[in-house]
N, C-alpha and C. Protein backbone atom coordinates (compact mmCIF):
# COMPACT_ATOMS: atom_id res chain seq x y z
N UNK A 1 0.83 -1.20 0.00
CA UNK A 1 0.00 0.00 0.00
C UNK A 1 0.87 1.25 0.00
N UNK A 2 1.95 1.17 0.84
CA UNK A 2 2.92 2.38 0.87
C UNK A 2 3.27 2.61 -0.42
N UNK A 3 3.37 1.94 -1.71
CA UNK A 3 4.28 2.67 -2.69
C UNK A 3 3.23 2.98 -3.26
N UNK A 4 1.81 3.08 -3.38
CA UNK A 4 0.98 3.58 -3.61
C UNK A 4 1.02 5.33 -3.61
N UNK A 5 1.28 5.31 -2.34
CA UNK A 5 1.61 6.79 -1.94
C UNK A 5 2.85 7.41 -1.71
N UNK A 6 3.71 6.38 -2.57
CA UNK A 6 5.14 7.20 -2.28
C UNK A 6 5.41 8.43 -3.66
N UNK A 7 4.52 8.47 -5.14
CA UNK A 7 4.51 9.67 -5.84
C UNK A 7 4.09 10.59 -5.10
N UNK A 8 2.23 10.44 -4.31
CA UNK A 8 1.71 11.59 -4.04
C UNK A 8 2.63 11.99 -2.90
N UNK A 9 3.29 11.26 -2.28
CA UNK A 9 4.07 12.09 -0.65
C UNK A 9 5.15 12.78 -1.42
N UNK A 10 5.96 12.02 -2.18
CA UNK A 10 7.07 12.84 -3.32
C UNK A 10 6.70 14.71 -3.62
N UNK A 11 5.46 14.40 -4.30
CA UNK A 11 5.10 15.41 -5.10
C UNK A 11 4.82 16.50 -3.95
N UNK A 12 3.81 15.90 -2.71
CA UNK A 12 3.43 16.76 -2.22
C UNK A 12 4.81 17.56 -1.39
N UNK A 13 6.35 16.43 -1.00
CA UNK A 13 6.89 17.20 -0.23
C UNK A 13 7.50 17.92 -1.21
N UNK A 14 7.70 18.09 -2.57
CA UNK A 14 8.57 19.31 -3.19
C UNK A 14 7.53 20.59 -3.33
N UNK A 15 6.22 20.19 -3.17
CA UNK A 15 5.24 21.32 -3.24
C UNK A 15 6.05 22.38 -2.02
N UNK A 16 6.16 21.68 -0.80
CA UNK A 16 6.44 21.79 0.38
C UNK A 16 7.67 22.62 0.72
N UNK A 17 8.34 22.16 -0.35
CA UNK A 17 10.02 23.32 0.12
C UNK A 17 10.07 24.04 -1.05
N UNK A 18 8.87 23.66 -2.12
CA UNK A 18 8.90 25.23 -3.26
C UNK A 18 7.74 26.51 -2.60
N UNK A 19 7.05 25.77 -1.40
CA UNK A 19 5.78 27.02 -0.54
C UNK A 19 6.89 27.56 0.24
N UNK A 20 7.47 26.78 0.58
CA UNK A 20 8.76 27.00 2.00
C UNK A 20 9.28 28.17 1.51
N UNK A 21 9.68 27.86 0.34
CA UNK A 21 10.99 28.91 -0.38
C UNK A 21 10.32 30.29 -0.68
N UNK A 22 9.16 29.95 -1.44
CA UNK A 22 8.64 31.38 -1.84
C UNK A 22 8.21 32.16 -0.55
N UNK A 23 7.68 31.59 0.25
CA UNK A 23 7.27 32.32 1.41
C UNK A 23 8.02 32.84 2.60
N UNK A 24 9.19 31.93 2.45
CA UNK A 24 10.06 32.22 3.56
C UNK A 24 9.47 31.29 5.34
N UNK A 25 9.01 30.59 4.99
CA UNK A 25 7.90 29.59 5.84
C UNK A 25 9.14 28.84 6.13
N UNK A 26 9.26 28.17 7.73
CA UNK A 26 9.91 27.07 7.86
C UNK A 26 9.37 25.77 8.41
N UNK A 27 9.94 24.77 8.09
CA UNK A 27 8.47 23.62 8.81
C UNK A 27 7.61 23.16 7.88
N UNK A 28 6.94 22.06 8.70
CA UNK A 28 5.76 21.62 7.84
C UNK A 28 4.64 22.66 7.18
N UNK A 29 4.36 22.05 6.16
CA UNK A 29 3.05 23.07 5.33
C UNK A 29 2.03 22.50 6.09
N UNK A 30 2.11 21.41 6.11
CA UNK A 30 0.61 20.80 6.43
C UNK A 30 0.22 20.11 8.06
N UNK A 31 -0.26 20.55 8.53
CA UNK A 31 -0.54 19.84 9.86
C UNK A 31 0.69 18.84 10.91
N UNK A 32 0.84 17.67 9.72
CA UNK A 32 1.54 16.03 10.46
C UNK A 32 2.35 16.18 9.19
N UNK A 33 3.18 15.33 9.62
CA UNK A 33 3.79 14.51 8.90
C UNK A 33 2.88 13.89 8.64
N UNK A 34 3.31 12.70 7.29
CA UNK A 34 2.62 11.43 6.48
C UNK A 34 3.04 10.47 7.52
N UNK A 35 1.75 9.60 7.68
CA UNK A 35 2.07 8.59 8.65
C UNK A 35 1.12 7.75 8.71
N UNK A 36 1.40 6.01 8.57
CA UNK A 36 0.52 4.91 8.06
C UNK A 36 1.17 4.26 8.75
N UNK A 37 -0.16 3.66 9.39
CA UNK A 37 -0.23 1.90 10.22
C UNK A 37 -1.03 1.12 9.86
N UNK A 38 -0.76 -0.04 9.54
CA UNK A 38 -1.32 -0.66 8.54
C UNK A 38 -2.66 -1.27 9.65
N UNK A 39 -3.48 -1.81 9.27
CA UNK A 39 -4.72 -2.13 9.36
C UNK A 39 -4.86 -3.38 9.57
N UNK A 40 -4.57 -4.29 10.81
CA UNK A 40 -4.55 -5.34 11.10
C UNK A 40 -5.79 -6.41 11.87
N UNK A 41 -6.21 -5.57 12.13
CA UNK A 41 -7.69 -5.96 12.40
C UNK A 41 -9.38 -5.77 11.97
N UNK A 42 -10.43 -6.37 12.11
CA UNK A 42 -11.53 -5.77 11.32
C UNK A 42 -12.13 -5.05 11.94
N UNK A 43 -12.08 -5.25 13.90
CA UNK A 43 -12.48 -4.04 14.46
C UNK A 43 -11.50 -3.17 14.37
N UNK A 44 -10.39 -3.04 13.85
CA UNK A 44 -9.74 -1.71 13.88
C UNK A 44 -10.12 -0.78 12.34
N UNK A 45 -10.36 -1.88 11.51
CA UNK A 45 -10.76 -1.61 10.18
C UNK A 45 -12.25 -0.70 10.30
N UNK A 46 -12.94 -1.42 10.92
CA UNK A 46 -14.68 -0.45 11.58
C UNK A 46 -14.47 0.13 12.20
N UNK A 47 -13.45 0.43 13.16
CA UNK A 47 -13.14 1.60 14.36
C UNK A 47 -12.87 2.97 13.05
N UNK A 48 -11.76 2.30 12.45
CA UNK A 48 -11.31 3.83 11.28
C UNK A 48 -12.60 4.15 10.13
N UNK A 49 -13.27 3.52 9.67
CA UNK A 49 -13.76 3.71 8.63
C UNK A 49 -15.47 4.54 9.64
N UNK A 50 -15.92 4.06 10.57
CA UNK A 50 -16.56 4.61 11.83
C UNK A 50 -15.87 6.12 11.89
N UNK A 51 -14.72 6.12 12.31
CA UNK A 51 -13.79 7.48 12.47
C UNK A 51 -13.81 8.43 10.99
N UNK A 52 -13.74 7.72 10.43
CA UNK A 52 -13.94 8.69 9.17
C UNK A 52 -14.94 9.44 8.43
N UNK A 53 -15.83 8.36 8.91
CA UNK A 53 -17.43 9.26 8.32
C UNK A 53 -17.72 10.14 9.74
N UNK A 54 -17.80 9.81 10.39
CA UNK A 54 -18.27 10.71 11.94
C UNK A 54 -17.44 11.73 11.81
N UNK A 55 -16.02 12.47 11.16
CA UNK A 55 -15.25 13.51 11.23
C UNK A 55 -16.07 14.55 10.84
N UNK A 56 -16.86 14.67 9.77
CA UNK A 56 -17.52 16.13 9.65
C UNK A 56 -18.95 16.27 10.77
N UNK A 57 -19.06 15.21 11.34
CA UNK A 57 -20.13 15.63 12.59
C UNK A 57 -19.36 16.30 14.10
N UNK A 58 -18.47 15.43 14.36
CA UNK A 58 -17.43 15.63 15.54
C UNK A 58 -17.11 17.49 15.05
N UNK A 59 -17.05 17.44 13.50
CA UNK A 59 -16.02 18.95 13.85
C UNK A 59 -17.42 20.39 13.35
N UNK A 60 -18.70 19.31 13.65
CA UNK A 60 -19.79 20.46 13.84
C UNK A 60 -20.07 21.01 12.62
N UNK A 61 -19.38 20.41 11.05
CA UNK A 61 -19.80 20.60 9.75
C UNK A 61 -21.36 20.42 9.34
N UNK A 62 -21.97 18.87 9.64
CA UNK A 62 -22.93 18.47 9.12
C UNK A 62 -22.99 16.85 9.34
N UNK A 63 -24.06 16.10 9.51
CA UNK A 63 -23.85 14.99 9.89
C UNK A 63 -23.33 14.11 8.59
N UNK A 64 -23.16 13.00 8.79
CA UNK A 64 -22.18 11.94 8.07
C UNK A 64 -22.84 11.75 6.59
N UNK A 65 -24.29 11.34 6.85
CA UNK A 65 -25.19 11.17 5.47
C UNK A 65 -24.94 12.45 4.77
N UNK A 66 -24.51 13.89 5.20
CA UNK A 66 -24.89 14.95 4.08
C UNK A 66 -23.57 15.51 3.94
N UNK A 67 -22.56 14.57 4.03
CA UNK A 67 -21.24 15.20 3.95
C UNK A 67 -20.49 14.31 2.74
N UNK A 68 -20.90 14.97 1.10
CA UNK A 68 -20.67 14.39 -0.12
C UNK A 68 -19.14 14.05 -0.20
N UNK A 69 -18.20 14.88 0.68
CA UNK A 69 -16.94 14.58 0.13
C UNK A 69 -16.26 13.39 1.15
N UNK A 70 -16.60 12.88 1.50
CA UNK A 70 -16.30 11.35 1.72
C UNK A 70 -16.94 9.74 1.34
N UNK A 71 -16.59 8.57 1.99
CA UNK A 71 -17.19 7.51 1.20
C UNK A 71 -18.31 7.27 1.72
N UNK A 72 -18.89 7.42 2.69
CA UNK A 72 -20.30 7.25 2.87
C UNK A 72 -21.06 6.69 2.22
N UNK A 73 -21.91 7.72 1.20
CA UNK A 73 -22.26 7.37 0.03
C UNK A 73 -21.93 6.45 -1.31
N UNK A 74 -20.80 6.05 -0.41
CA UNK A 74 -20.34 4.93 -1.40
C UNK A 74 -20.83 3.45 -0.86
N UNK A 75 -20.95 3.43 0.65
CA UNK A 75 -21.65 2.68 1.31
C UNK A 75 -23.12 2.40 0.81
N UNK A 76 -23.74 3.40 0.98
CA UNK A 76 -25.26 3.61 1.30
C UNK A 76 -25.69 3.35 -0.20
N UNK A 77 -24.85 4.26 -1.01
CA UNK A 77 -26.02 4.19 -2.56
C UNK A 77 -25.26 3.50 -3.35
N UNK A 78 -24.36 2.63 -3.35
CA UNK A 78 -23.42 2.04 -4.19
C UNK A 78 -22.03 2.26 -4.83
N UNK A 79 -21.43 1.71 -4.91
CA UNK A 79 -20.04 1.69 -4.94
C UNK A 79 -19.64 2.15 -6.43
N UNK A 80 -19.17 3.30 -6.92
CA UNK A 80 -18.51 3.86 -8.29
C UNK A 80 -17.10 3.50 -8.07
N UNK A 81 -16.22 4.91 -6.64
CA UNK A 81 -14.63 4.54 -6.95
C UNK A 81 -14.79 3.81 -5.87
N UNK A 82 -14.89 3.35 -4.69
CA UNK A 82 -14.55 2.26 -3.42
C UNK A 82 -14.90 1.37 -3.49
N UNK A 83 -13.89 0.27 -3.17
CA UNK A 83 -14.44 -1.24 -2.99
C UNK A 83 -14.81 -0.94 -1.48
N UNK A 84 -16.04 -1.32 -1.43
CA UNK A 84 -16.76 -1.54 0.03
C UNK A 84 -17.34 -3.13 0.22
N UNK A 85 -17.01 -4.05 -0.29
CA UNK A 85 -17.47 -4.94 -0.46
C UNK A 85 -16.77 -5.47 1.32
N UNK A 86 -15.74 -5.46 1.56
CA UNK A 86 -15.54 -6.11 2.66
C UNK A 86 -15.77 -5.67 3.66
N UNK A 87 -15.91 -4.19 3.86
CA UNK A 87 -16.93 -4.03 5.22
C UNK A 87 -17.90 -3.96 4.88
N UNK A 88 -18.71 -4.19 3.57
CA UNK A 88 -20.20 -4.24 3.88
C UNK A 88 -20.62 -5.57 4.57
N UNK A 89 -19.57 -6.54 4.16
CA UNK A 89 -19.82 -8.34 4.39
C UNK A 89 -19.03 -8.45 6.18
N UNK A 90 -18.76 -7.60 6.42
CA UNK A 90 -18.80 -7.45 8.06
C UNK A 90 -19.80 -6.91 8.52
N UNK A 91 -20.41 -6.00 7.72
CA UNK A 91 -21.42 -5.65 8.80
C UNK A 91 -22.76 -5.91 8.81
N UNK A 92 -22.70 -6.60 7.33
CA UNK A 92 -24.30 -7.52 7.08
C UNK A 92 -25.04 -6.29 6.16
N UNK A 93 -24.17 -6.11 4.85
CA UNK A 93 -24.62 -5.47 3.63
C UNK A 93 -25.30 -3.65 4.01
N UNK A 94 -25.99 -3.07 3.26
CA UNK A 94 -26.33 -1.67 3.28
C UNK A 94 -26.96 -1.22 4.54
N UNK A 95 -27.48 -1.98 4.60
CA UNK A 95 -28.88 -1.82 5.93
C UNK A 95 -27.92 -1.89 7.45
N UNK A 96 -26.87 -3.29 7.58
CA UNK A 96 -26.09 -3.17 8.28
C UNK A 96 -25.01 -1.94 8.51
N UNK A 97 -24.74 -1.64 7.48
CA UNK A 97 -23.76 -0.28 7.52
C UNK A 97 -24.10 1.18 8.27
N UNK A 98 -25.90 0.89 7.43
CA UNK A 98 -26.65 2.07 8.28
C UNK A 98 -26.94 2.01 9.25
N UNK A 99 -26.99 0.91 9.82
CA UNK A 99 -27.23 0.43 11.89
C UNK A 99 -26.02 0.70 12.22
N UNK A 100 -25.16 0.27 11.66
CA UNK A 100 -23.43 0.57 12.33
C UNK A 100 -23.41 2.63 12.26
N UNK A 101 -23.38 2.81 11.43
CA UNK A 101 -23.36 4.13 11.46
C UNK A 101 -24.71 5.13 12.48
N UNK A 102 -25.44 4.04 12.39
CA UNK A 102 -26.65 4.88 13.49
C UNK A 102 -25.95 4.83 15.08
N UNK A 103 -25.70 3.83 15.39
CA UNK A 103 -24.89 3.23 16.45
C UNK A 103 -24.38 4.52 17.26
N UNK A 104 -23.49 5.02 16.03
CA UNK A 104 -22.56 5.57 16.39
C UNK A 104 -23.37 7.44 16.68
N UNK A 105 -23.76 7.68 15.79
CA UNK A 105 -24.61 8.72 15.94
C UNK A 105 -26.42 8.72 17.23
N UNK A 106 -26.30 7.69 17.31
CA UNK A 106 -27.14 7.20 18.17
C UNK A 106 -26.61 7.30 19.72
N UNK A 107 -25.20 7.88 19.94
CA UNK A 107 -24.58 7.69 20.91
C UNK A 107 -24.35 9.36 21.59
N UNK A 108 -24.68 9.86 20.05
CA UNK A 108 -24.14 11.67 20.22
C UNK A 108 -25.26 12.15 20.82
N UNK A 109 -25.12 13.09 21.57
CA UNK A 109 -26.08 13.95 22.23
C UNK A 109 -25.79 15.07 22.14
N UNK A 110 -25.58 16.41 21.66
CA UNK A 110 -24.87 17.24 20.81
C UNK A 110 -23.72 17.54 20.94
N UNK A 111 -23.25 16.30 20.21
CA UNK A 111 -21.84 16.41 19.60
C UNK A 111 -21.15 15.61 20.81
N UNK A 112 -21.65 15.03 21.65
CA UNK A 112 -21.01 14.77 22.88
C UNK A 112 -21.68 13.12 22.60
N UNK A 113 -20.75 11.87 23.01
CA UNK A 113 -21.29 10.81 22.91
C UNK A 113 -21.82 10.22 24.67
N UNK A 114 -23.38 9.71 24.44
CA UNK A 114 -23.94 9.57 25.95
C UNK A 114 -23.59 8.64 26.23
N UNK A 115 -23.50 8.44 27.48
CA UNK A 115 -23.28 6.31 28.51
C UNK A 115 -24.55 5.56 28.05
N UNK A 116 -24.22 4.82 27.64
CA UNK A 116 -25.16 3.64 27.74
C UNK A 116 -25.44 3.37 29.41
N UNK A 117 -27.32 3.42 29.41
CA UNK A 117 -27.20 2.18 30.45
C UNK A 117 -26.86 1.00 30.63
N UNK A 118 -27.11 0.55 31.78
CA UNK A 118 -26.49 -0.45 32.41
C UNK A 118 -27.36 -2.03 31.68
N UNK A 119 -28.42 -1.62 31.21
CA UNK A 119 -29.38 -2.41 30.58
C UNK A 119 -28.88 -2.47 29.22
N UNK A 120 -28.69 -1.22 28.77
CA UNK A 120 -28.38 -1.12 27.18
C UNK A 120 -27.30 -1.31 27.13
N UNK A 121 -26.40 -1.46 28.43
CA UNK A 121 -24.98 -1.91 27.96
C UNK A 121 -25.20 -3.41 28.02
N UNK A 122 -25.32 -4.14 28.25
CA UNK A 122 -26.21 -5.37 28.65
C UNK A 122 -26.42 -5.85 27.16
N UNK A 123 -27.32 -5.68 27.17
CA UNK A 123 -28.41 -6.02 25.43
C UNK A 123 -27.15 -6.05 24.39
N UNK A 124 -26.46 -4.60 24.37
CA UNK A 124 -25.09 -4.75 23.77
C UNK A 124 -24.41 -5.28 23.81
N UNK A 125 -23.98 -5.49 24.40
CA UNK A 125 -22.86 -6.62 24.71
C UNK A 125 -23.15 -8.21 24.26
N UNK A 126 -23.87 -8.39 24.64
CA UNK A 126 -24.91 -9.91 24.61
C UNK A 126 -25.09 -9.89 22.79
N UNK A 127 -25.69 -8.38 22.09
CA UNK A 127 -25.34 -8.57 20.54
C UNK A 127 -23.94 -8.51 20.08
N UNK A 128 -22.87 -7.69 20.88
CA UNK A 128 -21.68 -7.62 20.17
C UNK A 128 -20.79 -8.81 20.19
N UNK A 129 -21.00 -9.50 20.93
CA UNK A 129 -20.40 -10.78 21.29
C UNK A 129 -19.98 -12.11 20.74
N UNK A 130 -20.70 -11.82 19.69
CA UNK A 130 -21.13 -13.20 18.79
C UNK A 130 -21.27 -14.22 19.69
N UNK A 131 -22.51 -14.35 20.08
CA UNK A 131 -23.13 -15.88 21.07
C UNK A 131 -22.22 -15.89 22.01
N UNK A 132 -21.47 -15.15 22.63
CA UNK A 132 -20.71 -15.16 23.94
C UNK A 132 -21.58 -14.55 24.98
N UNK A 133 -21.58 -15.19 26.32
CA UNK A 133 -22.20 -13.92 27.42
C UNK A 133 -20.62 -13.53 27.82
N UNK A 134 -21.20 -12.25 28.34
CA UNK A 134 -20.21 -11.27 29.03
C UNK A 134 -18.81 -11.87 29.85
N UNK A 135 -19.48 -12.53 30.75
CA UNK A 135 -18.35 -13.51 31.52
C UNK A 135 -17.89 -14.61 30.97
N UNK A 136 -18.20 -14.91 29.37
CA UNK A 136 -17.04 -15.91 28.98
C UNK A 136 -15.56 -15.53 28.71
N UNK A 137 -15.87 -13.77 28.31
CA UNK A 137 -14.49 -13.34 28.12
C UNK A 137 -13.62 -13.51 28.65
N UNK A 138 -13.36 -14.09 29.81
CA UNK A 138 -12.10 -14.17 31.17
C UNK A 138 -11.56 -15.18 30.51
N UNK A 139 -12.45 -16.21 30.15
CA UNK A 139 -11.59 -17.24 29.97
C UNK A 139 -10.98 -17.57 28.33
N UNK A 140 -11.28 -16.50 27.34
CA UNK A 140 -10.58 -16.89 25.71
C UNK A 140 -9.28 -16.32 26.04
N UNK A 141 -8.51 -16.48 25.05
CA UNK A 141 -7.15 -16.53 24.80
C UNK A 141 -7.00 -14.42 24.95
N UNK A 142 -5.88 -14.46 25.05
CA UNK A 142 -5.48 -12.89 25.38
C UNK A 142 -6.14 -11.70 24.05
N UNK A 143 -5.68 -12.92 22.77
CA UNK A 143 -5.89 -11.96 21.67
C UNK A 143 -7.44 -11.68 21.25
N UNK A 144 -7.88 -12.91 21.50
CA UNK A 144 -9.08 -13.35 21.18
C UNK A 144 -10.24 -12.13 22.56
N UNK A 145 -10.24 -12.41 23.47
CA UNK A 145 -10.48 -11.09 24.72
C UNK A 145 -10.41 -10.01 24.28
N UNK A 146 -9.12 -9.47 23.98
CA UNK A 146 -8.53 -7.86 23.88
C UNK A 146 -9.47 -7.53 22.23
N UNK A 147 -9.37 -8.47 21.46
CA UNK A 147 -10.23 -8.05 20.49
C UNK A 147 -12.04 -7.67 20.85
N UNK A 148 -12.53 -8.71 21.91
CA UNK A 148 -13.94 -8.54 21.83
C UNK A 148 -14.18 -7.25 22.96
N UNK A 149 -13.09 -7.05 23.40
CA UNK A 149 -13.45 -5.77 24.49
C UNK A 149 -13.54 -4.77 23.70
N UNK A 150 -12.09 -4.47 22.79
CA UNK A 150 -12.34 -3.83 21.92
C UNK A 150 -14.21 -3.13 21.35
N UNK A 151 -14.49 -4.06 20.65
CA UNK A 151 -15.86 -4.23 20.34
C UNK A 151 -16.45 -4.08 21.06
N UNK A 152 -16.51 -4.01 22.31
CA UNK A 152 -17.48 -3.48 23.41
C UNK A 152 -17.26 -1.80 23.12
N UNK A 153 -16.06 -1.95 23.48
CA UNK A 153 -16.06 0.09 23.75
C UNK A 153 -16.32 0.80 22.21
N UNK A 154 -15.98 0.26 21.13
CA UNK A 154 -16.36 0.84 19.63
C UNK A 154 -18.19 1.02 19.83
N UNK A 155 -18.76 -0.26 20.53
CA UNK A 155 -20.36 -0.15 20.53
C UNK A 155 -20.92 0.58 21.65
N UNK A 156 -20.04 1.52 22.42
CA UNK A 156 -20.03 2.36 23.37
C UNK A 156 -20.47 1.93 25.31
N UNK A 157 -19.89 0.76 25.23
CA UNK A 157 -19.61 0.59 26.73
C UNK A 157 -18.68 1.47 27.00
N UNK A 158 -18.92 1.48 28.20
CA UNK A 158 -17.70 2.31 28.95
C UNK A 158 -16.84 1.22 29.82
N UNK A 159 -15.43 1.68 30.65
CA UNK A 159 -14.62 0.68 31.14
C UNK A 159 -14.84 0.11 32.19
N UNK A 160 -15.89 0.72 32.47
CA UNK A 160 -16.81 0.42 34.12
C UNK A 160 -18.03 -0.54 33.48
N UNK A 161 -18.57 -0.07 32.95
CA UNK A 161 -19.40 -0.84 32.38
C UNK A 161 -18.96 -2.63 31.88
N UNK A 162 -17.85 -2.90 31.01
CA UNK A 162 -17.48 -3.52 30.94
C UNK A 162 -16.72 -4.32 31.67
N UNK A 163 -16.31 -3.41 32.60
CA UNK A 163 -15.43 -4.58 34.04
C UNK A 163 -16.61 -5.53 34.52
N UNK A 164 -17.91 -4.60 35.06
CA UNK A 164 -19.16 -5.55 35.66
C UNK A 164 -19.61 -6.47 35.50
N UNK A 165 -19.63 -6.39 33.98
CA UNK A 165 -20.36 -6.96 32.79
C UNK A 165 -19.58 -8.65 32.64
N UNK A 166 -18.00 -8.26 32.34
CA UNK A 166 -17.46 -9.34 32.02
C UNK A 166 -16.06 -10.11 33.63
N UNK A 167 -16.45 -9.17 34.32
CA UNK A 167 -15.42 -9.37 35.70
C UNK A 167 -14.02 -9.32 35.26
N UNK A 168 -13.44 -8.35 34.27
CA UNK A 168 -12.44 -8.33 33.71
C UNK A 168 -11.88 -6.95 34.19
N UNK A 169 -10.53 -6.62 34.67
CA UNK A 169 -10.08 -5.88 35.29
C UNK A 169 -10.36 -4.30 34.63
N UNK A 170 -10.56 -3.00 35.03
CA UNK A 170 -10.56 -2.27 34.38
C UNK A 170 -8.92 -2.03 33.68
N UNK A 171 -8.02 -1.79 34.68
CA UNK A 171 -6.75 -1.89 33.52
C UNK A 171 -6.04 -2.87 32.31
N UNK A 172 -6.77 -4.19 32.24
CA UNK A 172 -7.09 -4.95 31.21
C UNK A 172 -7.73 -4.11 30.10
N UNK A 173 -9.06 -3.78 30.35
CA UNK A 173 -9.92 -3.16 29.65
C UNK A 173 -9.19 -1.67 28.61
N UNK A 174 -8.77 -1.14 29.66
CA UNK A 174 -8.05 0.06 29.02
C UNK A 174 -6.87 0.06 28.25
N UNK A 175 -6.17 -1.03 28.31
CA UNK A 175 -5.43 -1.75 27.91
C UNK A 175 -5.65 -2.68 26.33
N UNK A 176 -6.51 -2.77 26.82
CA UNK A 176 -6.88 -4.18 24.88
C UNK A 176 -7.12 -3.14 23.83
């Protein structure tokens, strides 16, 4: 994937010391540095792609459905330039995408994301789980755990919530 973007980083850093030069500017032009970690998981894959449509709501633009310049709409009304095929088949096709994305907006209370109750953390959990209850987690393997906690807090448990739930330490929790 990196040499993908090793023209556009090229191009963009000589943009970078020909703005530098004319302006007398020192330093970055742009915010960060370029910087990629590759994508090793599928909840980390739904955590970012989650993170990406929710950015023009978080920064008080407009919510996710009416914000044309991202993939969204590549989700929802069909695919032109993005392959979405593999998180749509994680999350159980169009309809799933739009529950995943409600989820998440379902959580905001303006602009601020609310606690689940203790009930609705419950119900959650019990769906995020795949056929696990709460307290089987103690006993799967480290990776196998740290992944489904994960998935708890993406579906908005909190670390308290989830200690109760699964009798799993909170610094575990904060930790996976």
């Amino acid at each position: 994937m990196s040499h993908f973007l090793s023209l556009p980083i090229t191009l963009l850093s000589g943009y970078a010391q020909s703005y530098n030069k004319r302006t007398g500017h020192v330093g970055h032009v742009f915010q960060q540095r370029f910087k990629s970690c590759p994508v090793e998981s599928d909840e980390y894959l739904l955590q970012l792609v989650r993170y990406i449509h929710e950015n023009p709501a978080k920064a008080g633009i407009c919510k996710a459905e009416e914000y044309w310049w991202s993939s969204y709409h590549e989700y929802v009304a069909g695919s032109v330039r993005v392959d979405t095929n593999l998180v749509l088949s994680m999350v159980g096709g169009v309809s799933g995408f739009k529950r995943f994305s409600k989820a998440a907006v379902d959580r905001r209370v303006g602009g601020v994301f609310s606690r689940l109750s203790d009930s609705e953390a419950h119900e959650t959990a019990v769906r995020e789980l795949d056929g696990l209850l709460p307290s089987e987690l103690k006993a799967l393997s480290r990776a196998r755990r740290n992944e489904l906690i994960l998935k708890l807090k993406n579906a908005g448990l909190t670390i308290r919530q989830i200690e109760r739930l699964t009798g799993i330490g909170r610094n575990i929790i904060a930790r996976a």
